[in-house]
N, C-alpha and C. Protein backbone atom coordinates (compact mmCIF):
# COMPACT_ATOMS: atom_id res chain seq x y z
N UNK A 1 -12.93 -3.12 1.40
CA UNK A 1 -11.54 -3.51 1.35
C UNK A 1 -11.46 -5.03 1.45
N UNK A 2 -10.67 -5.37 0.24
CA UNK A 2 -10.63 -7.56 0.54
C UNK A 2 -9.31 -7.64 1.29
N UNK A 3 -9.43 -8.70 2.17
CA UNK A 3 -8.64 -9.27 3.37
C UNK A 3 -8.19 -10.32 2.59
N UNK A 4 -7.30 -10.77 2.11
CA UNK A 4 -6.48 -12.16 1.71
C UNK A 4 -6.15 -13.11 2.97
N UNK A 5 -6.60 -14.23 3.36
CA UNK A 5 -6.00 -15.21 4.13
C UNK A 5 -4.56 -16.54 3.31
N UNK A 6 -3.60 -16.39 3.89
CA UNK A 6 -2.93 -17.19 3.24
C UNK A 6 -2.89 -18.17 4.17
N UNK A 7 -3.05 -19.46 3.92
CA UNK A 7 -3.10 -20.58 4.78
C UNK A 7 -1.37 -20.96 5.15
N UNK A 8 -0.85 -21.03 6.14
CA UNK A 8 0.54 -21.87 6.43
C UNK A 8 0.36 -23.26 7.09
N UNK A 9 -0.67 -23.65 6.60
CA UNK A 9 -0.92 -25.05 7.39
C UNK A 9 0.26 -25.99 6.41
N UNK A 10 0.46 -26.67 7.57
CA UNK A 10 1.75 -27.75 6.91
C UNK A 10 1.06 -28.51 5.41
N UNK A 11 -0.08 -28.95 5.29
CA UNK A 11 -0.66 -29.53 4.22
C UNK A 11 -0.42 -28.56 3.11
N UNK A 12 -0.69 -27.46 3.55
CA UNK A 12 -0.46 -26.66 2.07
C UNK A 12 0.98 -27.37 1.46
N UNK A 13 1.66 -27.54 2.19
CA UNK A 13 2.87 -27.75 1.03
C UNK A 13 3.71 -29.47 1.04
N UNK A 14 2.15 -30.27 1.77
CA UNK A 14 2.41 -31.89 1.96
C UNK A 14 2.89 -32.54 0.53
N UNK A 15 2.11 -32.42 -0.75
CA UNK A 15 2.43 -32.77 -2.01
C UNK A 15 3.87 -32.24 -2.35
N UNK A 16 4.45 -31.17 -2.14
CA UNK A 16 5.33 -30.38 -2.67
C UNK A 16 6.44 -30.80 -2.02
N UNK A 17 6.33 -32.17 -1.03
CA UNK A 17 7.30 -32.70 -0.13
C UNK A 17 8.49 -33.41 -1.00
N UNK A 18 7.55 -34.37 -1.66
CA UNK A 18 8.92 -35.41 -2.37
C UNK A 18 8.68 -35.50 -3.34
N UNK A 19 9.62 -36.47 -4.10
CA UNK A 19 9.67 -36.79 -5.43
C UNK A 19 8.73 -37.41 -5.79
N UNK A 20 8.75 -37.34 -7.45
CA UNK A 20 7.36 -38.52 -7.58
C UNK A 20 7.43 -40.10 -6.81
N UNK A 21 6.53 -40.56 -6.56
CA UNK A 21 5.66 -41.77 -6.20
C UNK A 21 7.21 -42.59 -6.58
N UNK A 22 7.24 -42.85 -7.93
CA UNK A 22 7.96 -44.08 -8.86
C UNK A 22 9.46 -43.49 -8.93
N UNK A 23 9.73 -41.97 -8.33
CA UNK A 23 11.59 -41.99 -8.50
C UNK A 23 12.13 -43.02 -7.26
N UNK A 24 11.24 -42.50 -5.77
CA UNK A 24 12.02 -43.07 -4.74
C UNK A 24 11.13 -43.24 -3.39
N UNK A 25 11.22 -44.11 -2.74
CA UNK A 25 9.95 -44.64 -1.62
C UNK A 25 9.78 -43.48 -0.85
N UNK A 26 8.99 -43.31 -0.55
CA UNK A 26 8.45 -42.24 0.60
C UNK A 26 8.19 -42.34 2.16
N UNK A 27 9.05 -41.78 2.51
CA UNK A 27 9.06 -41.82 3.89
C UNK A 27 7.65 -41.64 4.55
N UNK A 28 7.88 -42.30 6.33
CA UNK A 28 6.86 -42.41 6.72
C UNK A 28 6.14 -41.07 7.37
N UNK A 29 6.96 -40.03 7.52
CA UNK A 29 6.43 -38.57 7.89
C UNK A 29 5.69 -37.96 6.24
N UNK A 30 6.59 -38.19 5.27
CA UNK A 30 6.01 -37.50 3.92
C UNK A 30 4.56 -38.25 3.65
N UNK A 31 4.50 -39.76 3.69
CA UNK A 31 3.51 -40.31 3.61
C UNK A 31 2.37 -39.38 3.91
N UNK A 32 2.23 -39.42 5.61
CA UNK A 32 1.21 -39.02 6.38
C UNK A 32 0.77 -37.33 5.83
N UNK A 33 1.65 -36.90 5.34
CA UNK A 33 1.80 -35.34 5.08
C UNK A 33 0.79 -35.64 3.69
N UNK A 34 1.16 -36.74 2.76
CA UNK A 34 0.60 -36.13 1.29
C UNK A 34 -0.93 -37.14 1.48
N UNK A 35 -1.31 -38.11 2.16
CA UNK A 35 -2.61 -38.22 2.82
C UNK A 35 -3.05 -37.64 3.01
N UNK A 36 -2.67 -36.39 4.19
CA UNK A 36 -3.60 -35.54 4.38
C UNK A 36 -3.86 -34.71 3.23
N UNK A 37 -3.16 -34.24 2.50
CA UNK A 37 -3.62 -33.39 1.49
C UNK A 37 -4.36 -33.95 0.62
N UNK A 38 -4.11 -35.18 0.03
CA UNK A 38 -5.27 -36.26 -0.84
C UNK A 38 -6.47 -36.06 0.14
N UNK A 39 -6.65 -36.54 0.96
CA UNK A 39 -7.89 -36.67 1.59
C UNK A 39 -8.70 -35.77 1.61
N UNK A 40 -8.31 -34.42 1.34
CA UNK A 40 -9.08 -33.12 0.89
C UNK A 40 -9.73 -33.15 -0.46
N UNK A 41 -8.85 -34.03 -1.24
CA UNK A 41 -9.31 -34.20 -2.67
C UNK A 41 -10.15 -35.24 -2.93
N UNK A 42 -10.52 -36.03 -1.92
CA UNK A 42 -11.42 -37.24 -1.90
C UNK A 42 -12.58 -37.40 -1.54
N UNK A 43 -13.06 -36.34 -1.95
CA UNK A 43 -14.81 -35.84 -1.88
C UNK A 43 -15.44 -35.82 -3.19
N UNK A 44 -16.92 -36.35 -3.61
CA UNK A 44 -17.01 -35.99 -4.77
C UNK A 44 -17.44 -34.33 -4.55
N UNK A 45 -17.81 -34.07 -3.46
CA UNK A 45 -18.53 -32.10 -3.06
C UNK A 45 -17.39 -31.58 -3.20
N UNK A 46 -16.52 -31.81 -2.76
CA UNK A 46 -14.87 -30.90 -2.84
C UNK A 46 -14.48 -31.04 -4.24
N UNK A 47 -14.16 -32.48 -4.59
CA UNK A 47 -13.58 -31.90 -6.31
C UNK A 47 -14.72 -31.12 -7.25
N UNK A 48 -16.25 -31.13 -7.39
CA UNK A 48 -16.38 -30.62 -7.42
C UNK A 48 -16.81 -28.92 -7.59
N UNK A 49 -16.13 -28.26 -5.91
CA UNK A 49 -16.17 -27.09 -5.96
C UNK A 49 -15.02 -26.47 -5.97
N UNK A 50 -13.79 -27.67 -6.77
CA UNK A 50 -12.61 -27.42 -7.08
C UNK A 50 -12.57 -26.87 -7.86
N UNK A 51 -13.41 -27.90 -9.32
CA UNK A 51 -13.94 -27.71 -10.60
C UNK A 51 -14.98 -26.52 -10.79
N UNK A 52 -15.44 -25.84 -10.56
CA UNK A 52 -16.35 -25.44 -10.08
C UNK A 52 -15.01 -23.87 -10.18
N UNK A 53 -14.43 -23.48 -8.84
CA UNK A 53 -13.69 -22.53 -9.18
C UNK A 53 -12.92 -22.61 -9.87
N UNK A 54 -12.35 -23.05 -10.31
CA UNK A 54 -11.29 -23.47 -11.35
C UNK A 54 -11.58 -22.72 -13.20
N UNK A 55 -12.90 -23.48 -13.15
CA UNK A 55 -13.73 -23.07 -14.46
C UNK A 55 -14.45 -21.82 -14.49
N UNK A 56 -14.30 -20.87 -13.45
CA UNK A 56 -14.68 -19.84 -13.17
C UNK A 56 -13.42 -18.69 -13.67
N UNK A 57 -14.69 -17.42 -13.98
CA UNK A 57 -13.68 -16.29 -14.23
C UNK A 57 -12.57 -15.96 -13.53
N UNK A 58 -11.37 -16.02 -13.66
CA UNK A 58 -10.13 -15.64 -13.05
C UNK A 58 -9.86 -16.66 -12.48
N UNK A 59 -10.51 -18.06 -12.45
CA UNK A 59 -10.17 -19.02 -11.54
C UNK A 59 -10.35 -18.91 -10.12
N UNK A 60 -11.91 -17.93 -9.66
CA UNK A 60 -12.14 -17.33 -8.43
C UNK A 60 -14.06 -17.30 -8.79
N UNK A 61 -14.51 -17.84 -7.25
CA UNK A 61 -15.70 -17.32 -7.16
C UNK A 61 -16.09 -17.52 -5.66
N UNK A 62 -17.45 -16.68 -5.64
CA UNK A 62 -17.94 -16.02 -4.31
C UNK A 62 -18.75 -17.40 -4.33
N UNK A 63 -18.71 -17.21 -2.72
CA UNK A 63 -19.07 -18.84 -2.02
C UNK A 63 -20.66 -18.59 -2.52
N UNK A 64 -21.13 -17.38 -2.80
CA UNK A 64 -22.63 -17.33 -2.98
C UNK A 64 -22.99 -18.18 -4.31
N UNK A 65 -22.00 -18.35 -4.99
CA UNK A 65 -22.22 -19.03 -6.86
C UNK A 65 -21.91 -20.16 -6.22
N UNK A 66 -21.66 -21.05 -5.10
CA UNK A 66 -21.27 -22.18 -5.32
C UNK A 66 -22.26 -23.10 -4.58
N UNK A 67 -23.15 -22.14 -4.00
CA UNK A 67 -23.97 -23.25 -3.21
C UNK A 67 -25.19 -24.39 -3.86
N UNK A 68 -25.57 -23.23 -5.40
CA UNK A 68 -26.83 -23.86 -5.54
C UNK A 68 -26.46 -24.64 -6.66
N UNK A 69 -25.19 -24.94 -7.33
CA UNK A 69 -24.56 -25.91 -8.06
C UNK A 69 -24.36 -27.45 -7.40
N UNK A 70 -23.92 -26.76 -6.24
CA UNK A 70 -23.62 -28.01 -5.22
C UNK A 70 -24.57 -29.19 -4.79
N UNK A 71 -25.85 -27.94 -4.28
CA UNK A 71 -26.75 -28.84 -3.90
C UNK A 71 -26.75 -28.91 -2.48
N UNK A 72 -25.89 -28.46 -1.89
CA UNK A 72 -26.02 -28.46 -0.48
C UNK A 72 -26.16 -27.09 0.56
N UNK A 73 -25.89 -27.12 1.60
CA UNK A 73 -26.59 -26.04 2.79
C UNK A 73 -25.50 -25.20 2.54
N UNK A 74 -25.52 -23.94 2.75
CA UNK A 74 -24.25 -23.05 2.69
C UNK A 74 -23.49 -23.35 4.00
N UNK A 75 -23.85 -23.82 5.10
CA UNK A 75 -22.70 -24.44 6.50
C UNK A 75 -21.76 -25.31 5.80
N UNK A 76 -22.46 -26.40 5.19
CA UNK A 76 -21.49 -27.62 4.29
C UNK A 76 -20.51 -27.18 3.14
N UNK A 77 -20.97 -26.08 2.30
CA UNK A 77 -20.70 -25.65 1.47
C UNK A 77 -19.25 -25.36 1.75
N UNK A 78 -19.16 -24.32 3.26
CA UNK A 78 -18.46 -23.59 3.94
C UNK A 78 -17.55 -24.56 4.28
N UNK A 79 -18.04 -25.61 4.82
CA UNK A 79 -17.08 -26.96 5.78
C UNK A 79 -16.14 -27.15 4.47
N UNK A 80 -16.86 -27.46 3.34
CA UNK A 80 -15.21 -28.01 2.15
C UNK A 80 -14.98 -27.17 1.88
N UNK A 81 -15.45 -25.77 1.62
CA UNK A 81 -13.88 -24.90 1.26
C UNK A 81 -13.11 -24.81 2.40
N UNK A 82 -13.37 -24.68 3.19
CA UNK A 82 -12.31 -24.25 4.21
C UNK A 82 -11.32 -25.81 4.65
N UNK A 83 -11.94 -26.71 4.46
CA UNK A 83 -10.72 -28.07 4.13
C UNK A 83 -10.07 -28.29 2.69
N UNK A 84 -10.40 -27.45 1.73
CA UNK A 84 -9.82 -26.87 0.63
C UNK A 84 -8.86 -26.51 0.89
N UNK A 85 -9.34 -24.78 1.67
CA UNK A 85 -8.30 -23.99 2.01
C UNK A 85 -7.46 -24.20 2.42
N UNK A 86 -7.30 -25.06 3.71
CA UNK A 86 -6.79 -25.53 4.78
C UNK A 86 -5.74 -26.55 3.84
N UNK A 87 -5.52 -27.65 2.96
CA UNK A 87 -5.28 -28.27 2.32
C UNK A 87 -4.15 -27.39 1.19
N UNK A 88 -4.61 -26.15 0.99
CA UNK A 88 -3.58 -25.59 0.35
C UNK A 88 -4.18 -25.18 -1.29
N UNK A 89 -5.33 -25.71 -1.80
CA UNK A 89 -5.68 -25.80 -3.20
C UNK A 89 -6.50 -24.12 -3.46
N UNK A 90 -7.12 -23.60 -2.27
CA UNK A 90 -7.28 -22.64 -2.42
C UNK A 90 -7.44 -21.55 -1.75
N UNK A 91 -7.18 -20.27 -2.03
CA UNK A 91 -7.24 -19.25 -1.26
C UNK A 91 -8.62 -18.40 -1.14
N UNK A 92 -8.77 -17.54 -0.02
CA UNK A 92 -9.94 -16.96 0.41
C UNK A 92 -9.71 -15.60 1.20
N UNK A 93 -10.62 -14.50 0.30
CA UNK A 93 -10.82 -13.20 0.31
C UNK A 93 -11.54 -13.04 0.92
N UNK A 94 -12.19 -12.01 1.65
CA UNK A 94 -13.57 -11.47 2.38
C UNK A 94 -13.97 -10.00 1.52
N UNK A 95 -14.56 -9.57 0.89
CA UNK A 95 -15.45 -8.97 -0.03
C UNK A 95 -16.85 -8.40 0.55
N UNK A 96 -16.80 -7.78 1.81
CA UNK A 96 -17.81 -7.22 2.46
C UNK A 96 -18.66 -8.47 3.15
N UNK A 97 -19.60 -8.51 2.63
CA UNK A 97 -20.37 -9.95 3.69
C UNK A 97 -19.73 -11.15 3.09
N UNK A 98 -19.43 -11.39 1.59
CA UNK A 98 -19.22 -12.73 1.49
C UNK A 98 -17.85 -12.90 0.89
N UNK A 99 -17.32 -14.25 1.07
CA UNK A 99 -16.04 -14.83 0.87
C UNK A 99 -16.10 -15.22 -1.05
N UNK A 100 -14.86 -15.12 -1.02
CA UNK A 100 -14.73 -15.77 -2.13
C UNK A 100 -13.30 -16.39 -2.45
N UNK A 101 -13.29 -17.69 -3.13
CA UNK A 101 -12.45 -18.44 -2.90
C UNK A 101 -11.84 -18.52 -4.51
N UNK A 102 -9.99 -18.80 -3.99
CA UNK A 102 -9.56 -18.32 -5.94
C UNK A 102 -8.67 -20.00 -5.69
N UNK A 103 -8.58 -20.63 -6.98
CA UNK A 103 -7.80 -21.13 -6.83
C UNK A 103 -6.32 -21.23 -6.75
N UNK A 104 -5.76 -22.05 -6.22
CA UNK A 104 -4.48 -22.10 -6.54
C UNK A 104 -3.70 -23.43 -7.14
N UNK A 105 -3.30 -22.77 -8.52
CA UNK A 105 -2.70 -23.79 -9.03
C UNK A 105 -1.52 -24.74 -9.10
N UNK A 106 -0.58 -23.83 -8.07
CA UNK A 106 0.34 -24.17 -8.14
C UNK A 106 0.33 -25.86 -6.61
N UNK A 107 -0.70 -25.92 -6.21
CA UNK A 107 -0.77 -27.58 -5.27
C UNK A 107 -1.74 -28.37 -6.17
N UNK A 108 -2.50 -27.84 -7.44
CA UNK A 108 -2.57 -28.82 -8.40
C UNK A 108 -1.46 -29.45 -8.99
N UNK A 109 -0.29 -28.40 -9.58
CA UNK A 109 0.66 -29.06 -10.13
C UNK A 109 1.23 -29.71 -8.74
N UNK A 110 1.67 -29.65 -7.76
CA UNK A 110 2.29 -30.41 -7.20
C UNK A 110 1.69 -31.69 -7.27
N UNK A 111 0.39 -32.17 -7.02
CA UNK A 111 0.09 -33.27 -7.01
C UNK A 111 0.24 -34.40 -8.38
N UNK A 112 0.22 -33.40 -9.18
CA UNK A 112 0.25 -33.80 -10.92
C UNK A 112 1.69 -34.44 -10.88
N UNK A 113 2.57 -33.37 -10.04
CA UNK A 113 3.88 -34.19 -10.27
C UNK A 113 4.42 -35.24 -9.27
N UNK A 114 3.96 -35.22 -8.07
CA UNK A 114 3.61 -36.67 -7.03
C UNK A 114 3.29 -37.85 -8.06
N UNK A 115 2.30 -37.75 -8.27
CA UNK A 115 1.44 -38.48 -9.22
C UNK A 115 2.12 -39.25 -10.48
N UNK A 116 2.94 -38.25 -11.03
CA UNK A 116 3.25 -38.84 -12.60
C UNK A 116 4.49 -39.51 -12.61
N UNK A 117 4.68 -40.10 -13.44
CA UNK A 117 5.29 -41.64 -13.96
C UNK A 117 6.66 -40.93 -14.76
């Protein structure tokens, strides 16, 4: 039986705070809010195993396909998805022994629209 975790950490929805960048200045609470969520994205190991699920079937894969792409220990592996997760970009199933992580697209587009001009 898969267990869905949905993250409610405030970051999940830091990007999805304000308007773009260039409509109107950003306050100093939204600031700190869409930092933290960038700062999840400011790994080259995290983007990544962004890219990485993203380009995967259904836009989902088991943490077991992601380790030996990576290059690193499955503990580390574990440490950025779960500041992924935590961040809001993706979600995570349990599938008997191992996890598997799907993306979510909808805090890509938020950032796309932070972002754009």
């Amino acid at each position: 039986m898969a267990t869905t975790l949905h993250v409610t950490d405030i970051t999940a929805s830091a990007v999805a705070c304000c308007a773009p960048l260039v409509k109107e200045p950003m306050t100093q609470v939204d600031a700190e809010k869409v930092a933290t969520t960038l700062k999840a994205l400011a790994d080259p190991a995290r983007l990544r195993l962004l890219s990485i699920v993203a380009a995967s079937q259904d836009q989902e894969a088991c943490v077991c396909d992601l380790i030996e792409p990576i290059g690193l220990s499955q503990p580390t592996v574990s440490h950025h998805l779960r500041v992924l997760t935590q961040a809001g970009f993706l979600s995570r199933s349990k599938r008997g022994t191992w996890a598997y992580y799907r993306l979510q697209p909808d805090a890509l587009a938020a950032v796309t629209t932070l972002l754009s001009i």
